[in-house]
Protein backbone atom coordinates (compact mmCIF):
# COMPACT_ATOMS: atom_id res chain seq x y z
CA UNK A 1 -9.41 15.42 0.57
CA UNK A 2 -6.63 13.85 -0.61
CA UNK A 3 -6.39 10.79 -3.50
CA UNK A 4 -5.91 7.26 -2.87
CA UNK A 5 -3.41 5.02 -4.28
CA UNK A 6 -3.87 0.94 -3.58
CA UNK A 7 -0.76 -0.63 -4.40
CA UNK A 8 -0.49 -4.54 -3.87
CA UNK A 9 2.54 -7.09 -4.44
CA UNK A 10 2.59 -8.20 -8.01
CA UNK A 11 1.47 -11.82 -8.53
CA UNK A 12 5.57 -12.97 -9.45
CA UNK A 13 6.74 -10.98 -6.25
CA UNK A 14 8.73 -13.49 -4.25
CA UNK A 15 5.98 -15.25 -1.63
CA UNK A 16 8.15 -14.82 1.43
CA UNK A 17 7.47 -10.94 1.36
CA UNK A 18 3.73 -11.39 1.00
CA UNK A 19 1.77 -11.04 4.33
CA UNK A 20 4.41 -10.13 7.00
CA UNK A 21 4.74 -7.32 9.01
CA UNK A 22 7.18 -4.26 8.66
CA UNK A 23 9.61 -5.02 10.78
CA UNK A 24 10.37 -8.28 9.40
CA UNK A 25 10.15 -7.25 6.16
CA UNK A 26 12.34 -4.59 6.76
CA UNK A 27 15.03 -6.88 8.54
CA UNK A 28 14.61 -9.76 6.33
CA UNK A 29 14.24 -7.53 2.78
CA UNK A 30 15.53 -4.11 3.47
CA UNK A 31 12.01 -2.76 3.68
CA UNK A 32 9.73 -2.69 0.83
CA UNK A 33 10.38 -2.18 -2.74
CA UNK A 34 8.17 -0.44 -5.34
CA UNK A 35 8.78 -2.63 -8.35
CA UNK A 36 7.30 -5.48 -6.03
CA UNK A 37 3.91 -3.36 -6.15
CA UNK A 38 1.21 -3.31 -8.78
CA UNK A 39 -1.48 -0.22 -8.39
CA UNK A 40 -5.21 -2.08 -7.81
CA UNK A 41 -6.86 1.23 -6.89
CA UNK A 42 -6.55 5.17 -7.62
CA UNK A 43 -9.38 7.55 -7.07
CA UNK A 44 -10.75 9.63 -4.63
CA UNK A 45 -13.13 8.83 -1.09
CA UNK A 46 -14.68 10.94 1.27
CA UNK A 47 -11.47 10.24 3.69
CA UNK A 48 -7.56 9.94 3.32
CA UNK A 49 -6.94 8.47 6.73
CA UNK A 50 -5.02 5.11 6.71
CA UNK A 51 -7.66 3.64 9.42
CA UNK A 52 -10.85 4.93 7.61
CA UNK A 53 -9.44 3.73 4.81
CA UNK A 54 -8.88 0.87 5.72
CA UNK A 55 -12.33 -0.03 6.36
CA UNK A 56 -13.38 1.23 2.58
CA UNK A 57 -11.21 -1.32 1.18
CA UNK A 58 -12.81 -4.03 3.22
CA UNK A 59 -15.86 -3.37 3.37
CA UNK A 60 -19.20 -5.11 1.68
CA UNK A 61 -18.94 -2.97 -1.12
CA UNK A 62 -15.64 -2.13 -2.05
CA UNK A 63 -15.28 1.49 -3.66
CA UNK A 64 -15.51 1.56 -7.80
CA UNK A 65 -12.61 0.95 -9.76
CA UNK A 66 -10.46 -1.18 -7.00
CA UNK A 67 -9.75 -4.26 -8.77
CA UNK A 68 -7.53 -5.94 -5.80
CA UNK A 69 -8.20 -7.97 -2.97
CA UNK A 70 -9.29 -6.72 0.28
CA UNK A 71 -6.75 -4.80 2.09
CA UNK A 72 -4.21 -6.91 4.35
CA UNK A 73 -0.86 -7.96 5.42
CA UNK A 74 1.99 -6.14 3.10
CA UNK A 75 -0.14 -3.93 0.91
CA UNK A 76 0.11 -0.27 1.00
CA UNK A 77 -1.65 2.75 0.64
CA UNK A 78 -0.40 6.17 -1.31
CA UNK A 79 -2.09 9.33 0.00
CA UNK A 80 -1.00 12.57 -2.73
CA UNK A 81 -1.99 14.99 -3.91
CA UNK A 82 0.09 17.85 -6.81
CA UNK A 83 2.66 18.42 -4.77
CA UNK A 84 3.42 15.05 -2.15
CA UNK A 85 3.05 11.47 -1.31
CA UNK A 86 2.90 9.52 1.05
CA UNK A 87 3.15 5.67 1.80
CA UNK A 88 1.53 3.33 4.75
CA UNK A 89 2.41 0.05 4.99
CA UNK A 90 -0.33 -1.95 6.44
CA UNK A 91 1.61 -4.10 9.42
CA UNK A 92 -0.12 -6.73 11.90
CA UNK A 93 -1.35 -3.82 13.77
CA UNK A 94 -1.92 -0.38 11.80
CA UNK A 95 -0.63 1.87 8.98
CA UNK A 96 3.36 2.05 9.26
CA UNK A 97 4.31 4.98 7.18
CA UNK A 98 7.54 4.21 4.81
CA UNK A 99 9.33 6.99 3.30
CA UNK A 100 10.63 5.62 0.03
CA UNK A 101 14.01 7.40 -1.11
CA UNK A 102 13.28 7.88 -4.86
CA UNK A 103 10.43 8.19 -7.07
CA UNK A 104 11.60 5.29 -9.48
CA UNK A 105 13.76 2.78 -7.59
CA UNK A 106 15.98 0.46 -9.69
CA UNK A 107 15.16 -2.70 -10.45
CA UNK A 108 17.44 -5.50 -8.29
């Protein structure tokens, strides 16, 4: 299995990107940015599916070490191991997968 990065908008991220789907995001903002994101989580679970996850991370008990708030609307979820990531972006409905282009993007 896999480990689990929680990323979340930072608290001075600009509120109209906060808790709207991908598509609008994307067509209002370009898509999302990684300097927008703060990391709340990074460990490892007994799954690295973006649905079971999903369900971890909002859940009763929320796994050790996650210091963000439940999982919703514009927050995203890194799945990597040594070699490769990969991003979901959770949307109104599900897990949209977003391929950023670099590993560091610049700041705007």
């Amino acid at each position: 299995v896999r480990r689990v990065r929680v990323w979340q908008l930072k608290p001075e991220a600009d509120l109209n990107k906060k808790f709207i789907g991908y598509w609008e995001l994307t067509d209002r903002f370009g898509g999302p940015s990684r300097s927008d994101y703060q990391m709340v989580f990074d460990g490892q679970l007994d799954t690295d599916h973006p649905e079971e996850l999903y369900e971890r991370f909002n859940a009763g008990t929320l796994p050790q070490g996650y210091r963000g708030h439940r999982l919703t609307i514009s927050d995203l979820v890194e799945i990597y191991d040594e070699s490769h990531s990969e991003f979901w972006y959770l949307d109104l409905e599900g897990f949209v997968p977003v391929a950023f282009e670099t590993e560091k993007e610049d700041v705007e």
